[in-house]
Protein backbone atom coordinates (compact mmCIF):
# COMPACT_ATOMS: atom_id res chain seq x y z
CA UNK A 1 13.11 0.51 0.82
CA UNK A 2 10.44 0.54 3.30
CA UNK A 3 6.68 2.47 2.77
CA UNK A 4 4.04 3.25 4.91
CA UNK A 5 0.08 3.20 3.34
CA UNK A 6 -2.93 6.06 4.77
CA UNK A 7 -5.81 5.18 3.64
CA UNK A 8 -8.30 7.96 4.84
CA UNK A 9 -12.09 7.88 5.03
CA UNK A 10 -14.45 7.47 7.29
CA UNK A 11 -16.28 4.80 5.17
CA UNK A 12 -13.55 2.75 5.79
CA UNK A 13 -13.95 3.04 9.75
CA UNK A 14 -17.51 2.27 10.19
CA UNK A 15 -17.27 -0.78 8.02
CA UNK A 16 -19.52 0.47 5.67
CA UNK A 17 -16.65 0.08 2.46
CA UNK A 18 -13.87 -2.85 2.85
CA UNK A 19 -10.31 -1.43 2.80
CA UNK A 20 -8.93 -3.31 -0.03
CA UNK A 21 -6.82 -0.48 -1.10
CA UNK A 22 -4.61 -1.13 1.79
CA UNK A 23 -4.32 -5.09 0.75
CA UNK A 24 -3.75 -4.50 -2.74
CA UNK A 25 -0.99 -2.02 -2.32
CA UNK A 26 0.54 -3.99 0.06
CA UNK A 27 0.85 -7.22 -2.01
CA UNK A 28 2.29 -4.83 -4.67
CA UNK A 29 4.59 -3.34 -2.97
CA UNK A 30 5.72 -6.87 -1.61
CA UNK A 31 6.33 -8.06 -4.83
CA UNK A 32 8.61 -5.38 -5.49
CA UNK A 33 10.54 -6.04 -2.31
CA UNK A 34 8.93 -2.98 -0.43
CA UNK A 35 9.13 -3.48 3.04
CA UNK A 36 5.51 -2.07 4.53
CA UNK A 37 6.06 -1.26 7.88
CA UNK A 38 2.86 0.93 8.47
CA UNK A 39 -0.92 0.62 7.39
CA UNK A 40 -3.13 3.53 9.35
CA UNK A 41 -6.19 3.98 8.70
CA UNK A 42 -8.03 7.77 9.85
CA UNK A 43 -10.71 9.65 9.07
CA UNK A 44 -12.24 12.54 6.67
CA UNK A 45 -9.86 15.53 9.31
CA UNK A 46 -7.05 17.50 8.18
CA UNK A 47 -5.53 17.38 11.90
CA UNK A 48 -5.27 13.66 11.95
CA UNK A 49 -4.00 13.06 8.11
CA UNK A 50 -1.42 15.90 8.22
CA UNK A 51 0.02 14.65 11.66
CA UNK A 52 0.00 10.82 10.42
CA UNK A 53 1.60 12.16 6.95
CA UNK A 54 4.20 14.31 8.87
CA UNK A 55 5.30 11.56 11.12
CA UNK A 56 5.10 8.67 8.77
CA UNK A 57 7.27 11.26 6.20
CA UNK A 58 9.82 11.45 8.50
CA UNK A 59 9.88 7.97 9.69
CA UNK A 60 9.85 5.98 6.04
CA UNK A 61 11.06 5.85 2.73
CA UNK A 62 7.93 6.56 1.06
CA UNK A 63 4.04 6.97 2.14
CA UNK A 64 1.14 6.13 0.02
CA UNK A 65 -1.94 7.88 0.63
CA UNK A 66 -5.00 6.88 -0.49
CA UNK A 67 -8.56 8.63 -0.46
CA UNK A 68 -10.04 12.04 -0.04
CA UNK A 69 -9.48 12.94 -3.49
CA UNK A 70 -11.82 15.16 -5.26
CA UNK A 71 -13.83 18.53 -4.40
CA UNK A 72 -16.93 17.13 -2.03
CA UNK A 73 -17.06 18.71 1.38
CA UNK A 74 -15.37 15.50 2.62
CA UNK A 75 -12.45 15.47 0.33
CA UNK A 76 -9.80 17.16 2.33
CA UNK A 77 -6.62 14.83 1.68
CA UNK A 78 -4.74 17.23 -0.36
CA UNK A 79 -5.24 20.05 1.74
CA UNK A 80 -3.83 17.80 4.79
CA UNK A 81 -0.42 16.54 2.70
CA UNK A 82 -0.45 20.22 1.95
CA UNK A 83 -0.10 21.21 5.61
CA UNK A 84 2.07 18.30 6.92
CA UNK A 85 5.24 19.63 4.25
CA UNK A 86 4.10 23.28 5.26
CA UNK A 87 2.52 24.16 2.11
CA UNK A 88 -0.44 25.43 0.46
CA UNK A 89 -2.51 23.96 -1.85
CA UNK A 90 -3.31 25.92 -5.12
CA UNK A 91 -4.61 25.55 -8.68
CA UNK A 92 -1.94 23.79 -10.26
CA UNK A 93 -1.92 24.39 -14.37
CA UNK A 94 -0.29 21.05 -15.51
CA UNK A 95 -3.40 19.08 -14.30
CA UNK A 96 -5.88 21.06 -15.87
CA UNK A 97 -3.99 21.31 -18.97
CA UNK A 98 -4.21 17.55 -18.63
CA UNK A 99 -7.92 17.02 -17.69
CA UNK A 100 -8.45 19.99 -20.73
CA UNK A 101 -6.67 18.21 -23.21
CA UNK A 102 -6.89 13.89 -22.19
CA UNK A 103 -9.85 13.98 -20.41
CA UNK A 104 -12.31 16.71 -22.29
CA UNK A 105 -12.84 18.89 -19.83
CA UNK A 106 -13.25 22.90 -20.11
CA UNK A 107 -11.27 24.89 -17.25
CA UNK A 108 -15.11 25.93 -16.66
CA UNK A 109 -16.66 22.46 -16.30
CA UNK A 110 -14.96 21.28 -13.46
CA UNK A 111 -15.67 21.71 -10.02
CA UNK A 112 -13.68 24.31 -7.71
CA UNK A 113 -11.05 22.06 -5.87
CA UNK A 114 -10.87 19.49 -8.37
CA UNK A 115 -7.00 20.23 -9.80
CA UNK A 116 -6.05 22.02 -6.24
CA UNK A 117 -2.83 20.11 -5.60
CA UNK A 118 0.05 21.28 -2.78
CA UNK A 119 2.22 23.81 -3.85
CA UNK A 120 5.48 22.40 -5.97
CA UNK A 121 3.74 18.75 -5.69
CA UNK A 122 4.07 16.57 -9.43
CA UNK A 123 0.62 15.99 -10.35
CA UNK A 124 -0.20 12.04 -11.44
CA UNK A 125 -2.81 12.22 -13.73
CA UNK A 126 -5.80 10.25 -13.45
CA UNK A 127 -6.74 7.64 -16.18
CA UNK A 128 -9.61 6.30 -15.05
CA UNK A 129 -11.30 9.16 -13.59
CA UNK A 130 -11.27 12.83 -12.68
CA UNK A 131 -9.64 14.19 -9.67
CA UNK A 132 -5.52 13.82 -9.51
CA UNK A 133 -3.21 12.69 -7.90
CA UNK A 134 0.14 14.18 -6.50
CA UNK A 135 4.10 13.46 -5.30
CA UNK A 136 4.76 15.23 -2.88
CA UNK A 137 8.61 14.66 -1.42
CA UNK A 138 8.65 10.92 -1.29
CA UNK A 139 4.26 11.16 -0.54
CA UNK A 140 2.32 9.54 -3.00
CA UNK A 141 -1.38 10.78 -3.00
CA UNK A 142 -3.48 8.38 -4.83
CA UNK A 143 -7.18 7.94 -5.27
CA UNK A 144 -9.61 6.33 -3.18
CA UNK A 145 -11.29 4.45 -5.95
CA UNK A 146 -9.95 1.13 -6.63
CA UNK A 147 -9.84 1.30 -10.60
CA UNK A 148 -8.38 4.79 -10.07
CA UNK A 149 -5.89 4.21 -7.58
CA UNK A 150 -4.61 0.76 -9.20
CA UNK A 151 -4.18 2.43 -12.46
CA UNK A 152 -2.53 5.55 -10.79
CA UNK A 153 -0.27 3.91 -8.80
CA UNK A 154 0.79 1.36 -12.33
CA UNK A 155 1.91 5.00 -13.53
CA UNK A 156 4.38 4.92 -10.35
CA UNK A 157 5.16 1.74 -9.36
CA UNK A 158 9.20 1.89 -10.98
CA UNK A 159 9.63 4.45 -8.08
CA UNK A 160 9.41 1.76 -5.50
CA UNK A 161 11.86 -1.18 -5.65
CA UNK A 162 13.45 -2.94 -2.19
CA UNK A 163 15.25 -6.00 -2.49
CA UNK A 164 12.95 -9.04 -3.50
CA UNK A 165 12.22 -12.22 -1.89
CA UNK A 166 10.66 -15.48 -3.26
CA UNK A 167 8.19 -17.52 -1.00
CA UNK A 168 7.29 -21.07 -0.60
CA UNK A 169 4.61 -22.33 1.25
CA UNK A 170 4.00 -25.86 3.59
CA UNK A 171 0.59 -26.43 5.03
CA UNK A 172 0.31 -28.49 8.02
CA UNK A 173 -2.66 -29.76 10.61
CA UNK A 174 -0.18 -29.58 13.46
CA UNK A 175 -0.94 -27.07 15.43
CA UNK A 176 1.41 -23.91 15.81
CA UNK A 177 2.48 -24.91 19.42
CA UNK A 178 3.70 -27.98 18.25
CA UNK A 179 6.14 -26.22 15.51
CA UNK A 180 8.62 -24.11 17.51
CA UNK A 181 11.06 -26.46 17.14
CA UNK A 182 11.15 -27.20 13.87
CA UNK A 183 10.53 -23.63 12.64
CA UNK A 184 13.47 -22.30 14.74
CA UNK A 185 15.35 -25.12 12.86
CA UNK A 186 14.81 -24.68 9.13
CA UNK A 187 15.53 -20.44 9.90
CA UNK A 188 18.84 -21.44 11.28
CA UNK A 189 19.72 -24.02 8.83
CA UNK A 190 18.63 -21.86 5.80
CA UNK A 191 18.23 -18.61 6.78
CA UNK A 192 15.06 -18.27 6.21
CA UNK A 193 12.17 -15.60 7.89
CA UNK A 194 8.99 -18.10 8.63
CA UNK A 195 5.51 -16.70 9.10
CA UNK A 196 2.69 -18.96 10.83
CA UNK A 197 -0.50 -18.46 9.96
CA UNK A 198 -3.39 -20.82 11.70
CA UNK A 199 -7.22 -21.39 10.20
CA UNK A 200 -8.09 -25.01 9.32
CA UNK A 201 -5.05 -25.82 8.67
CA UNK A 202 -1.33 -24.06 9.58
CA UNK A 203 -0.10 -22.55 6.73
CA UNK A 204 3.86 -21.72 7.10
CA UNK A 205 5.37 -19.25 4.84
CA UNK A 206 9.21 -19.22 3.76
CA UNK A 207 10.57 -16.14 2.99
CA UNK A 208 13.94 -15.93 1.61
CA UNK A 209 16.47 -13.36 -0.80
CA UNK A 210 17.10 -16.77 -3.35
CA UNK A 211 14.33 -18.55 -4.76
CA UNK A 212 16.24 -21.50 -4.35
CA UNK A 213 16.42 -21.38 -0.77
CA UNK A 214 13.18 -21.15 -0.06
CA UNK A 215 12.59 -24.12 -1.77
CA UNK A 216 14.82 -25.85 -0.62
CA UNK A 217 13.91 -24.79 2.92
CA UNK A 218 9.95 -25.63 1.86
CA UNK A 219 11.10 -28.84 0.99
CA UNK A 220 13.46 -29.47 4.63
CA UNK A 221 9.99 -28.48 6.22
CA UNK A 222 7.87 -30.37 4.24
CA UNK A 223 9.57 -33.62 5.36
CA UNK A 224 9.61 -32.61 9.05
CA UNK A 225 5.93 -32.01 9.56
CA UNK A 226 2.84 -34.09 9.47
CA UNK A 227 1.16 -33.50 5.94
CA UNK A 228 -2.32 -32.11 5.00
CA UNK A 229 -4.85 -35.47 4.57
CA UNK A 230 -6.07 -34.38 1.31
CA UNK A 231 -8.94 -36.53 2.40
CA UNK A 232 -9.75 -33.38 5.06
């Protein structure tokens, strides 16, 4: 299975609010063995989610969206999943039913917009806050929120699985140039997909469909480059 994450808001493009939506989901979705091929980030304009949607839709097994939830002017994410499957959005009775009965609220307490979903979408109900969420096709529409979107997308996580991989890691003060040779090695001898990823140190990752060959691959590695000082 592979997925592609939106996360929409402007906040997120001026720097003023880290995008830590986008890491979380995508370490989830790793550790179900959800390939993420995408992350795209745009702003608070139905032209630019709906196209991004539309193409991503048509390109990937499932797309997460994330953001734009709610009834402020600048809350316009279901209205642009809405228009990239050709749909409008309307009132949509489950999700008030829900909000009247789990969360408290009176149909006449809560803001105009608030349980507008697309047309035919499955509302996911929101545990930790207000506004839902919606499945739309194989688009998930989550919260922007982090409290709201991790519990959401708990709700919905059985609905992604991929084949899973196990991981080993080998640190290093070689630098990367120095490693080609030895990381084209342990890939052919185990099969193995390598990532290299340089700061003080190298830090190789080992990426395999058996957790027993990437250890055993961790281990090849281990003995064939020059280890951390732990003196450093």
């Amino acid at each position: 299975m592979d997925a592609a994450i939106v996360t929409v808001g402007d906040e997120l493009l001026t720097g003023d609010t880290e995008n830590t939506n986008a890491t979380w989901l995508c370490a989830r979705l790793d550790d179900r063995g959800v390939d993420v091929e995408r992350v795209t980030t745009v702003p608070d304009r139905v032209s630019d989610i709906a196209r991004v949607v539309n193409e991503y839709h048509a390109e990937y097994g499932a797309v997460i969206v994330t953001g734009g939830l709610g009834p402020t002017h600048d809350d316009v994410t279901m209205e642009a999943v809405a228009a990239a499957f050709g749909r409008d959005v309307e009132l949509h009775d489950e999700a008030v039913e829900w909000l009247r009965e789990e969360g408290g609220y009176a149909a006449e307490d809560l803001v105009a917009g608030t349980a507008e979903l697309p047309a035919g979408a499955r509302p996911l109900h929101n545990t930790e806050g207000v506004a839902p969420g919606a499945v739309v096709e194989s688009c998930y529409v989550l919260p922007g929120v982090p409290a709201e979107m991790q519990a959401m997308f708990a709700g919905v996580a059985g609905e992604f699985e991929g084949e899973r991989t196990y991981s080993e890691t080998v640190e290093t003060p070689e630098p990367e140039s120095a490693l080609l040779d030895r990381l084209s090695e342990v890939q052919d001898r185990y099969d193995v997909s390598v990532g290299s990823y340089p700061g003080e140190t190298v830090t190789l990752k080992l990426t395999a469909t058996e957790p027993e060959t990437a250890r055993r691959a961790a281990e090849w590695l281990a003995d064939h480059v020059e280890p951390v000082d732990d003196g450093r």
